[in-house]
Protein backbone atom coordinates (compact mmCIF):
# COMPACT_ATOMS: atom_id res chain seq x y z
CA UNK A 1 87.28 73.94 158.21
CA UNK A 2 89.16 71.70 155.55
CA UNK A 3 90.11 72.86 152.06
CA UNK A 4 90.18 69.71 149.91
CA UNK A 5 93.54 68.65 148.52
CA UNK A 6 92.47 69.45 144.64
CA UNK A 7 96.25 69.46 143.65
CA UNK A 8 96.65 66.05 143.70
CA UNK A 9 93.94 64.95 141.07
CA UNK A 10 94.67 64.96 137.78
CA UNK A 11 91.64 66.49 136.18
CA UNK A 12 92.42 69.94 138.51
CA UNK A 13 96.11 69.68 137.75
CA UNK A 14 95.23 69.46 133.93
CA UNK A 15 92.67 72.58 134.31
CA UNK A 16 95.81 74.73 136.18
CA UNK A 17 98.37 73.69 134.15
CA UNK A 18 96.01 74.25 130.41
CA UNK A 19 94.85 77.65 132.33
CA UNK A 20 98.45 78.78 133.21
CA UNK A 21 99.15 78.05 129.14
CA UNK A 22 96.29 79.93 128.05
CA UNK A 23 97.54 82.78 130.10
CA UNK A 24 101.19 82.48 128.63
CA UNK A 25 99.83 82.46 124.93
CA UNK A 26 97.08 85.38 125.66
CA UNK A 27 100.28 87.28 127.13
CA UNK A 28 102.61 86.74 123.84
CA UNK A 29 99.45 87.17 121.33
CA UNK A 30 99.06 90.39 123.13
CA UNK A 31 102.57 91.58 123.71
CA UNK A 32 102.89 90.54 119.68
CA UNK A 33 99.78 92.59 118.71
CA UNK A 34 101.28 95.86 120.74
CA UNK A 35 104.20 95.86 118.81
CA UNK A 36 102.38 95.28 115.16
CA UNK A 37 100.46 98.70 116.11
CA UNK A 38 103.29 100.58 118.18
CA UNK A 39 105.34 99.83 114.59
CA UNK A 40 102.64 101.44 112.65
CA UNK A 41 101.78 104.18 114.42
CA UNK A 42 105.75 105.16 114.86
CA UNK A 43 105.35 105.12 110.36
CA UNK A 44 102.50 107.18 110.63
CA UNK A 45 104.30 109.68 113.16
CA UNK A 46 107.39 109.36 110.69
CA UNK A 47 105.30 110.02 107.74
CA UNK A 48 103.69 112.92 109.12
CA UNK A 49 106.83 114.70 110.87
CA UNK A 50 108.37 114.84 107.18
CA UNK A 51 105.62 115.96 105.69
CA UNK A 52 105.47 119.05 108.53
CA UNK A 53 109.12 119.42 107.66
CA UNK A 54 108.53 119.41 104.19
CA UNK A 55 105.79 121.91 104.48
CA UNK A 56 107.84 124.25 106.60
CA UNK A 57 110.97 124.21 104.21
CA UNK A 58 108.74 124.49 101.37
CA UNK A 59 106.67 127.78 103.48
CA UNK A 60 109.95 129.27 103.95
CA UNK A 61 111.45 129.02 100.60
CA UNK A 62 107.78 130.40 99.04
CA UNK A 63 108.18 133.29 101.31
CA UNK A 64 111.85 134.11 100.27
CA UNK A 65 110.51 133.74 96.91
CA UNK A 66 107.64 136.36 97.26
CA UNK A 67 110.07 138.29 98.83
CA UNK A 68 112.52 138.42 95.96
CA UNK A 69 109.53 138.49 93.58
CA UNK A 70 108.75 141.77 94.48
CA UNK A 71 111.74 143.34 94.25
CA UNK A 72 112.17 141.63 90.26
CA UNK A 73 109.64 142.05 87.59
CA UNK A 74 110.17 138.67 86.42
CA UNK A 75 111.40 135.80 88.27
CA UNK A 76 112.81 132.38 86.61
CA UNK A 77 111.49 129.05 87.12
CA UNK A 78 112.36 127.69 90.83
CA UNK A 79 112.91 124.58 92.99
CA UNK A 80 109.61 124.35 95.10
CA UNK A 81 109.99 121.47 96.93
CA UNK A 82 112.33 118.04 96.58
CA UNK A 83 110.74 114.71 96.55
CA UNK A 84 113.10 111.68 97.12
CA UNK A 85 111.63 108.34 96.02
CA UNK A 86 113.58 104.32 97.27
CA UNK A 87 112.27 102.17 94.26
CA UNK A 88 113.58 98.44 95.18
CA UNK A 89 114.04 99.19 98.64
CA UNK A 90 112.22 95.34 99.19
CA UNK A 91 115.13 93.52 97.98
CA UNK A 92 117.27 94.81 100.71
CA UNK A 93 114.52 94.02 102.98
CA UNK A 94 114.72 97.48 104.23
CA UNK A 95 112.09 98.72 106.48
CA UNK A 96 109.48 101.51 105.93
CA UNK A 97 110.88 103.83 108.93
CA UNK A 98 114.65 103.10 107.86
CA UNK A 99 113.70 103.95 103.92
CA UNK A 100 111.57 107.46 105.47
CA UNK A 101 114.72 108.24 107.98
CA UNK A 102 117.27 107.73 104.36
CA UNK A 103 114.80 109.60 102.90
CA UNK A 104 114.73 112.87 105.40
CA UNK A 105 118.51 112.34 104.99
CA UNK A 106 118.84 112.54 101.03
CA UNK A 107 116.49 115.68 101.78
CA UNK A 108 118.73 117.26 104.13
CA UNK A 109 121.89 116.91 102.02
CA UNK A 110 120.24 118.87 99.07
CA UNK A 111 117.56 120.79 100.61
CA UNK A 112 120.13 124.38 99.96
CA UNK A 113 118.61 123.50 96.05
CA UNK A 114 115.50 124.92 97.49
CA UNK A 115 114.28 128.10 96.40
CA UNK A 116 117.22 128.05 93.59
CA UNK A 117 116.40 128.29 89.54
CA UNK A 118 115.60 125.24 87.67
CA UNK A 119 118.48 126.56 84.78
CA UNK A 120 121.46 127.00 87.75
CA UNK A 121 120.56 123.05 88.95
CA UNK A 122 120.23 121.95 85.21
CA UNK A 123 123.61 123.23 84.20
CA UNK A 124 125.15 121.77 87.32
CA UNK A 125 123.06 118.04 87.73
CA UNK A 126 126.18 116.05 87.58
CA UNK A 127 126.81 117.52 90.75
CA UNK A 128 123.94 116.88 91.79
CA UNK A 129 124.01 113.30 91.07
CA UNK A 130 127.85 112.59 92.23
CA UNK A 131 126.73 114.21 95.88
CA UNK A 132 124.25 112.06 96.16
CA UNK A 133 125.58 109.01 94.96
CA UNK A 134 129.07 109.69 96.56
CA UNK A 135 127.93 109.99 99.93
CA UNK A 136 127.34 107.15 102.64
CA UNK A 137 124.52 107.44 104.83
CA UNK A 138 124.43 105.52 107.82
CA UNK A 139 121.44 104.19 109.78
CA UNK A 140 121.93 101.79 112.87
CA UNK A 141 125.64 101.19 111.59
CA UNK A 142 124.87 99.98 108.25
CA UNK A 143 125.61 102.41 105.62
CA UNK A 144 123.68 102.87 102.54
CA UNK A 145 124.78 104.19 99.09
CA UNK A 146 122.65 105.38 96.64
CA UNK A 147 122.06 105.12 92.89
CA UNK A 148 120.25 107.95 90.59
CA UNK A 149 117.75 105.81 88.41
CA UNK A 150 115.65 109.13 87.77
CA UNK A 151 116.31 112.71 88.24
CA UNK A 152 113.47 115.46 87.32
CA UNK A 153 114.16 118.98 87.37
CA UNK A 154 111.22 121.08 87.60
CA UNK A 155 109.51 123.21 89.71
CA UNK A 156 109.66 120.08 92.08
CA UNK A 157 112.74 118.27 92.13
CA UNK A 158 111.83 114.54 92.04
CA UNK A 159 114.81 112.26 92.58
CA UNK A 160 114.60 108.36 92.44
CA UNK A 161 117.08 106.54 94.11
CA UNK A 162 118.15 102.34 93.80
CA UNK A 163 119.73 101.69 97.38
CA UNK A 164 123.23 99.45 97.91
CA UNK A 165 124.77 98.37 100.63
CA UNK A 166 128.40 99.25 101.74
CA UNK A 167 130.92 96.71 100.35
């Protein structure tokens, strides 16, 4: 039994080399494709760990408050929750995860303010301000400083921040 010797015309040797191509490009367009989707659903998981975290913090200082609401007839105004919002975060070209992972960090530097009275913060917002726009915050050695552009005291303490890079 003979096998023909198909490597040595042209037309086969086209047809292997175009299919071995056609595999390499399938294999990139698909490796490329995985990563798109692996990208957004580690966002989504991001997204929906700070919410849980945000939900828990915000459980436990509601509790704490009932708590202390029972014992006083009438309880002032409090800090419910803290929302921390990167307006021009594009211009630094800074990625979703890396603006939620600053974000969870701003949180965790003033998350004692939970559970506190809106008056106490009020009286002391410079403080406020200066620890958040003092302090470097490092992801994947870069370190990012923070301006206040808005600061709302209320029952929910919303805080926009202008990022800038360390010099």
């Amino acid at each position: 039994m003979h096998i023909p010797p198909y490597h040595r015309k042209t037309t086969w040797q086209r047809f292997f080399a175009g299919a071995f191509f056609g595999g390499l490009i399938a294999y990139f367009i698909l490796i490329y494709m995985y990563g798109t989707m692996y990208e957004e659903l580690l966002a989504e998981n991001m997204e929906f760990t700070s919410q849980i975290r945000d939900l828990k913090d915000q459980n436990e200082a509601l509790l704490k408050d009932k708590e202390d609401l029972d014992e006083k007839s009438r309880e002032p105004l409090t800090v419910s929750s803290i929302v921390i919002t990167i307006v021009e975060g594009d211009q630094l070209k800074m990625d979703r995860l890396i603006e939620l992972q600053l974000e969870e960090m701003i949180i965790e530097e003033i998350n004692h303010l939970v559970g506190e009275e809106v008056d106490i913060i009020n009286k002391s917002d410079q403080l406020l301000l200066s620890a958040i726009e003092n302090k470097g915050f490092t992801i994947e050695d870069v370190t990012y400083y923070f301006e206040v552009n808005k600061l709302t005291i209320a029952s929910e303490l919303e805080v926009s921040v202008i990022p800038k890079l360390s010099n």
